[in-house]
C-alpha atoms as a PDB file:
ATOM      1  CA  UNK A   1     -70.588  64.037 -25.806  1.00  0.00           C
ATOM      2  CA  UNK A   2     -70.276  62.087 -29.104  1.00  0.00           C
ATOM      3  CA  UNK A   3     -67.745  60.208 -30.724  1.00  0.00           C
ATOM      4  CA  UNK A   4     -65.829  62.653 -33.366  1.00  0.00           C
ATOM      5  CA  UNK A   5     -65.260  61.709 -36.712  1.00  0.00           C
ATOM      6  CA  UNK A   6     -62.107  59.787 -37.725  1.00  0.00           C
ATOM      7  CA  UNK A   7     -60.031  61.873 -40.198  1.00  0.00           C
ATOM      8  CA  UNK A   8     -57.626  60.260 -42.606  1.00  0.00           C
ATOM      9  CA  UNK A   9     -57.660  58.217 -45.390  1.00  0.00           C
ATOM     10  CA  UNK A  10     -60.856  55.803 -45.922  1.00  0.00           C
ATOM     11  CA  UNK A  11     -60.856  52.465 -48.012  1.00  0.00           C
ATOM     12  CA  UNK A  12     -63.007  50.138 -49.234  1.00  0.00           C
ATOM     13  CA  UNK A  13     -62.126  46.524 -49.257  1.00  0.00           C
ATOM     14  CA  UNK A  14     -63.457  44.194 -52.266  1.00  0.00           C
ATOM     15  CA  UNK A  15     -62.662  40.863 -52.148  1.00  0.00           C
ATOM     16  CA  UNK A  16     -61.407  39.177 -55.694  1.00  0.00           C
ATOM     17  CA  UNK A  17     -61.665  42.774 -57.511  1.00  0.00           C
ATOM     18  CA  UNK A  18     -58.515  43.994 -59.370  1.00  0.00           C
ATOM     19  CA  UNK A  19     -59.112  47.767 -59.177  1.00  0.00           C
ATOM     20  CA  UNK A  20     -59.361  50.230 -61.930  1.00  0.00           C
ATOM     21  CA  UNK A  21     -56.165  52.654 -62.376  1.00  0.00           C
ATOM     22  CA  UNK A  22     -52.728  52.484 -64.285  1.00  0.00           C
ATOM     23  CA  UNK A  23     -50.317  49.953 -62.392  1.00  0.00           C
ATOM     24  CA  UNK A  24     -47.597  52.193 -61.750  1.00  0.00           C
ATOM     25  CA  UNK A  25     -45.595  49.950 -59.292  1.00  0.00           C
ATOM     26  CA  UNK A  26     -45.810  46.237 -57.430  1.00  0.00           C
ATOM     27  CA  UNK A  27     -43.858  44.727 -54.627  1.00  0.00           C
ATOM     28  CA  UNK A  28     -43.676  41.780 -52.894  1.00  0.00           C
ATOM     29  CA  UNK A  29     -46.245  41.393 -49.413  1.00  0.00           C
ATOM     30  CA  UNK A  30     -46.993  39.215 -46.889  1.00  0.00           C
ATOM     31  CA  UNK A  31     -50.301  40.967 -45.869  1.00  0.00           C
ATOM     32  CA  UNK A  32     -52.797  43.273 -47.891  1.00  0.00           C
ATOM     33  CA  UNK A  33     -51.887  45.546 -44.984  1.00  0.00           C
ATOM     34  CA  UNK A  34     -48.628  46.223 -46.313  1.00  0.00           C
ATOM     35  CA  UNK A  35     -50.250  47.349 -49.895  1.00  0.00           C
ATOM     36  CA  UNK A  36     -52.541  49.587 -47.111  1.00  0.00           C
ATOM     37  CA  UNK A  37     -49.778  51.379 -45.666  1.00  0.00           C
ATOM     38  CA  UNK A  38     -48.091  52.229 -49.332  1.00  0.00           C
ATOM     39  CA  UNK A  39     -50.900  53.497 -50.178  1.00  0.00           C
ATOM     40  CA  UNK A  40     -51.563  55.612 -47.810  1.00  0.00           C
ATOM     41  CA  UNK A  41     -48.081  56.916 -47.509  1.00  0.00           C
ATOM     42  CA  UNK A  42     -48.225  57.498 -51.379  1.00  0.00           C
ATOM     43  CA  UNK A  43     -49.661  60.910 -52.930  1.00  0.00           C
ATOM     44  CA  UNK A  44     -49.662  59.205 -56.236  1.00  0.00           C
ATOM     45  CA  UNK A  45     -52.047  56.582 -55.234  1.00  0.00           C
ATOM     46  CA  UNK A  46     -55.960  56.552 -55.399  1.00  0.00           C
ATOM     47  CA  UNK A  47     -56.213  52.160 -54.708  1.00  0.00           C
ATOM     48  CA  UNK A  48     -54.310  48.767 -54.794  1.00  0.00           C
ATOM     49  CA  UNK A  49     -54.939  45.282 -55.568  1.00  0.00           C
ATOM     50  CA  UNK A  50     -53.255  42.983 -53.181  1.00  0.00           C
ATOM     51  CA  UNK A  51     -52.919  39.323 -55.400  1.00  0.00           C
ATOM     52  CA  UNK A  52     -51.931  36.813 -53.200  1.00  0.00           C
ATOM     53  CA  UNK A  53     -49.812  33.863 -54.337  1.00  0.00           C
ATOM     54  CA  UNK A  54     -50.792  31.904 -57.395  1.00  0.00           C
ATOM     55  CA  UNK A  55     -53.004  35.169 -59.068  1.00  0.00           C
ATOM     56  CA  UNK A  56     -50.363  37.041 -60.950  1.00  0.00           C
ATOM     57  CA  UNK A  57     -50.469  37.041 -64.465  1.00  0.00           C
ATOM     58  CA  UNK A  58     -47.993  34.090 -65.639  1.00  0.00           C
ATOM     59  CA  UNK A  59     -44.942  36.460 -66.215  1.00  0.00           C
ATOM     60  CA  UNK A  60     -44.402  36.671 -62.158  1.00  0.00           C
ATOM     61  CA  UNK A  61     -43.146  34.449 -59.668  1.00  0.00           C
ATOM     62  CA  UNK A  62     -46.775  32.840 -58.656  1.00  0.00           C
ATOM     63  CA  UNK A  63     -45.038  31.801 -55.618  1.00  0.00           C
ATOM     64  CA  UNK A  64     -44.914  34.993 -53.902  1.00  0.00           C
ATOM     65  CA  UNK A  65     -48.023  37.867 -52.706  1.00  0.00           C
ATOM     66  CA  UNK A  66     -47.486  41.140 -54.978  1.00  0.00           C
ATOM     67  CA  UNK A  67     -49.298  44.574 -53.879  1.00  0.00           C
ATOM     68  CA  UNK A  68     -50.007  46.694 -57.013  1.00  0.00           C
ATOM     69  CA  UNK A  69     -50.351  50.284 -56.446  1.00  0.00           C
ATOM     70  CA  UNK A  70     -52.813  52.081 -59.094  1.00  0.00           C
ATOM     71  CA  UNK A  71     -52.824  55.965 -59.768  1.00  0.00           C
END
């Protein structure tokens, strides 16, 4: 017996990357996680950039973690 094969979504994780795709929508998040499950629960969305605080472009709050989803 071998191990089957996981089925579901698969991501890969870059580290200071923001991701190609249209920003269609952003929220607030503690955890990159969070960005994870939208995503996944999201037809519309193909990857997300998880900016932590003090990354946003300067017309956000650089006090808080924002998840962008991208189409």
């Amino acid at each position: 017996m071998g191990n089957a094969p996981v089925a579901g979504p698969r991501f890969v994780i870059d580290f200071e990357v923001d991701q190609n795709g249209h920003d269609y929508d952003h929220f607030a998040a503690t955890q990159m996680e969070d960005c994870l499950k939208a995503c996944v629960g999201d037809c519309n969305c193909n990857a997300f950039t998880y900016a932590g605080r003090g990354y946003q472009p300067n017309v956000f709050d650089n006090r808080k973690s924002l998840c962008w989803l991208k189409d």
